[in-house]
C-alpha atoms as a PDB file:
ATOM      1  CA  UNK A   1       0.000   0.000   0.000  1.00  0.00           C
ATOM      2  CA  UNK A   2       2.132   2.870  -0.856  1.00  0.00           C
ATOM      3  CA  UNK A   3       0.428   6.335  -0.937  1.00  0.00           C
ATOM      4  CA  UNK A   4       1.080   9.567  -3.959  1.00  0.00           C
ATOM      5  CA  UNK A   5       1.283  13.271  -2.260  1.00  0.00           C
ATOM      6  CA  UNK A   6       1.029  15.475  -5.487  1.00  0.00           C
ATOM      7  CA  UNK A   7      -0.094  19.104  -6.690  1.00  0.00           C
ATOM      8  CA  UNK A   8      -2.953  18.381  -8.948  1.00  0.00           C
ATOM      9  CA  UNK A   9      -1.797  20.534 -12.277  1.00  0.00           C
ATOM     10  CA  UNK A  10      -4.929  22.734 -13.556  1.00  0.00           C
ATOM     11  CA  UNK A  11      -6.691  21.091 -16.274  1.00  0.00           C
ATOM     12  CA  UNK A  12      -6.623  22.142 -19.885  1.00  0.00           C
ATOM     13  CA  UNK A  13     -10.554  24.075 -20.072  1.00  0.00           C
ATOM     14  CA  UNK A  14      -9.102  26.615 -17.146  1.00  0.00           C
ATOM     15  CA  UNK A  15      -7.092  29.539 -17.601  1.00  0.00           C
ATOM     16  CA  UNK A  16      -6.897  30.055 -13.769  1.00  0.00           C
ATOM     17  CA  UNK A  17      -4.847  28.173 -10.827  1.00  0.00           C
ATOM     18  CA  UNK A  18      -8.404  26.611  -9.159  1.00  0.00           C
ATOM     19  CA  UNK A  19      -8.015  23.634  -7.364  1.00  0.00           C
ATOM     20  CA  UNK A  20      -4.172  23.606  -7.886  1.00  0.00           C
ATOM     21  CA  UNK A  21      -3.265  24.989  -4.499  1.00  0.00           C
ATOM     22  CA  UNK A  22      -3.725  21.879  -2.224  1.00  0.00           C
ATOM     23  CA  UNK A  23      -1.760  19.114  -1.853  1.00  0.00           C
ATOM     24  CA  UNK A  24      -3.574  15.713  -2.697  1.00  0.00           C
ATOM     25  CA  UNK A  25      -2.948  12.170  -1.393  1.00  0.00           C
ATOM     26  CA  UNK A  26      -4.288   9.013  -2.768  1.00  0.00           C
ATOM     27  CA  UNK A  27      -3.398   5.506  -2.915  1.00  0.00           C
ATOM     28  CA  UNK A  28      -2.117   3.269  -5.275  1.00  0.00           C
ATOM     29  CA  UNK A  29      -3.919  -0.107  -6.486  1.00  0.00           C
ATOM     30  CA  UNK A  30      -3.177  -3.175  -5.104  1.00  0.00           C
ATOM     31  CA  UNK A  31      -4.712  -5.363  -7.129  1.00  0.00           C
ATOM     32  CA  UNK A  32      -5.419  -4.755 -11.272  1.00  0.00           C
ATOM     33  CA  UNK A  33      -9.188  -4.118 -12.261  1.00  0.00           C
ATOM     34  CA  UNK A  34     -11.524  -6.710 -13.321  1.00  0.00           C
ATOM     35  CA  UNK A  35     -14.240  -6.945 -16.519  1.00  0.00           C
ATOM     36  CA  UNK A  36     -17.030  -8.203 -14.960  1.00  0.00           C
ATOM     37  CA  UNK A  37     -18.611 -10.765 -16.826  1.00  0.00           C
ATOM     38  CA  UNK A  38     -22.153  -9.802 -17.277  1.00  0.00           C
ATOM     39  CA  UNK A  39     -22.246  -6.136 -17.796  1.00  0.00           C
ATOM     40  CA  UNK A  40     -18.568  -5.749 -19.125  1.00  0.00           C
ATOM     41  CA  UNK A  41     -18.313  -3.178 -16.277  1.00  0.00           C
ATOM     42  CA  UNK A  42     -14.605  -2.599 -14.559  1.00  0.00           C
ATOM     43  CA  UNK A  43     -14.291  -3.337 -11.281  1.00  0.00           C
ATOM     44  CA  UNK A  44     -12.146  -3.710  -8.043  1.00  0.00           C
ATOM     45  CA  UNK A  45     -11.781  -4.931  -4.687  1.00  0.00           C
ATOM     46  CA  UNK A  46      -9.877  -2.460  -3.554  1.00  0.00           C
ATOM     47  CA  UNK A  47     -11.683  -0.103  -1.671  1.00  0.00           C
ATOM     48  CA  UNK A  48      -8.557   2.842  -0.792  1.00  0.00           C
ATOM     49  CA  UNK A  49      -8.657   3.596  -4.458  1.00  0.00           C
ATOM     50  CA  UNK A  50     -11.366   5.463  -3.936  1.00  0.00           C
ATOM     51  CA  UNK A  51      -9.739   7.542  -1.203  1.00  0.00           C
ATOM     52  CA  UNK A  52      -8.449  10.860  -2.071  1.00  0.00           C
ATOM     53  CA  UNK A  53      -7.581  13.266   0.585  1.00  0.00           C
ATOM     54  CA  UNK A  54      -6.720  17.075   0.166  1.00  0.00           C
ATOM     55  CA  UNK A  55      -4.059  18.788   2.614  1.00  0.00           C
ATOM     56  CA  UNK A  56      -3.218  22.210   2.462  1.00  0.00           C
ATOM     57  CA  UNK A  57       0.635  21.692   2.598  1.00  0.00           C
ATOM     58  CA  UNK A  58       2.755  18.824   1.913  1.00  0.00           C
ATOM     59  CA  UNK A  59       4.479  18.509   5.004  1.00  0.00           C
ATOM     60  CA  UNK A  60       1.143  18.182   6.796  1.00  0.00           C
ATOM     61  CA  UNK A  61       0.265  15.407   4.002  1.00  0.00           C
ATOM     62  CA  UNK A  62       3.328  13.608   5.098  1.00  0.00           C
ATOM     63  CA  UNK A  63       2.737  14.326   8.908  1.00  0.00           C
ATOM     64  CA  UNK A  64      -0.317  12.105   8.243  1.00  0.00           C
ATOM     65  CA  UNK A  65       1.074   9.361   6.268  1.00  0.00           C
ATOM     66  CA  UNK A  66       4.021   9.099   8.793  1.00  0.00           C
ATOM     67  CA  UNK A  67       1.338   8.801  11.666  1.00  0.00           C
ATOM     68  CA  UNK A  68      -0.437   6.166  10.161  1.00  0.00           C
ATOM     69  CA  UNK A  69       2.417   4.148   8.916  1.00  0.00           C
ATOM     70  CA  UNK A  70       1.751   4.404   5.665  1.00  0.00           C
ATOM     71  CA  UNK A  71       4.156   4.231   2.303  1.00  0.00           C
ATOM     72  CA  UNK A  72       4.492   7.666   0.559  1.00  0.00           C
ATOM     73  CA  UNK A  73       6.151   9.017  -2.144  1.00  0.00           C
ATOM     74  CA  UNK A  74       5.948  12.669  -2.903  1.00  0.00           C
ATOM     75  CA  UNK A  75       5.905  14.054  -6.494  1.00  0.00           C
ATOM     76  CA  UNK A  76       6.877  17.440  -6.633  1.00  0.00           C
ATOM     77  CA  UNK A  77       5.483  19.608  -9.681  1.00  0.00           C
ATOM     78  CA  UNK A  78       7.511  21.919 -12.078  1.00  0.00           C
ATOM     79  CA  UNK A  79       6.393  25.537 -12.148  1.00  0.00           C
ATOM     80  CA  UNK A  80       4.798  26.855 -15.810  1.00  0.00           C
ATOM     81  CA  UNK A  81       7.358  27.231 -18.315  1.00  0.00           C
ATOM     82  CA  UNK A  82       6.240  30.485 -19.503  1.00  0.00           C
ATOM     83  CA  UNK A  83       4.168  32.824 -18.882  1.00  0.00           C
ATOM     84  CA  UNK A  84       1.061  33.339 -21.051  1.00  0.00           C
ATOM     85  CA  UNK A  85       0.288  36.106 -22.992  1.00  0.00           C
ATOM     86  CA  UNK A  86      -3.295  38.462 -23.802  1.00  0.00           C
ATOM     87  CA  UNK A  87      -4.445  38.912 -26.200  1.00  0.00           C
ATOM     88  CA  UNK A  88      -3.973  43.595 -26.743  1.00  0.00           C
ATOM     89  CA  UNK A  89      -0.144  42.134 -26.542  1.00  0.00           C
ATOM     90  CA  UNK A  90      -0.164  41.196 -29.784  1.00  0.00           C
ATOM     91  CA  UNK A  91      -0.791  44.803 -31.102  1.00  0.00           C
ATOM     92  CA  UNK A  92       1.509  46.824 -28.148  1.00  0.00           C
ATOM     93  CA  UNK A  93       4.222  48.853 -29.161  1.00  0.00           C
ATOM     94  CA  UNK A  94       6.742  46.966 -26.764  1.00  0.00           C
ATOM     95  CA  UNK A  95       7.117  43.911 -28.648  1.00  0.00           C
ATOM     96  CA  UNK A  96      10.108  42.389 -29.779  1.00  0.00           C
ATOM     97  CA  UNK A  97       9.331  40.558 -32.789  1.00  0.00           C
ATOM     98  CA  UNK A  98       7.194  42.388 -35.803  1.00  0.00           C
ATOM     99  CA  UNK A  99       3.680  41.121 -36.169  1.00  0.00           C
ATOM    100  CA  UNK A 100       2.824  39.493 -38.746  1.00  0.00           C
ATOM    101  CA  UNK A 101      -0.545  37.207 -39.810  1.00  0.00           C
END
């Protein structure tokens, strides 16, 4: 049973950092899925995949994992390459390269 403590990264239909900011620990699965015969559903035994907890920092997300006796591994998260643009920057008169169509 060995744990994940990651920043979620924001997802591609946001512009904005929501729901980046906390730290997030769930588990990973023990056991692979299963088709289920019948229906052709997936399923699993494994009820902690369905655990996901939120902590505001990741030394408190650790705290809890250490408390509990529980196998972590932390994943820490790159900040943005570069910085995006609007869209009135494409006509200002402090740009560097000439616009062109």
């Amino acid at each position: 049973m060995t744990a994940r403590i990651y920043k979620p990264a924001k997802t591609a239909m946001q512009s904005g950092l929501a729901k980046t900011k906390a730290w997030m620990l769930d588990f990973e699965p023990e056991a692979p899925r299963t088709v289920e015969p019948l229906m052709g559903w997936t399923s699993s035994g494994d009820m902690r995949q369905q655990v996901r907890m939120s902590f505001p920092t990741k030394e408190e997300a650790v705290a809890y994992c250490e408390r509990h006796g529980i196998a972590y591994q932390v994943t820490e998260t790159l900040p943005p390459a570069r910085h995006g643009m609007s869209y009135s920057d494409n006509f200002s008169f402090k740009r560097r390269d000439a616009w062109t169509h």
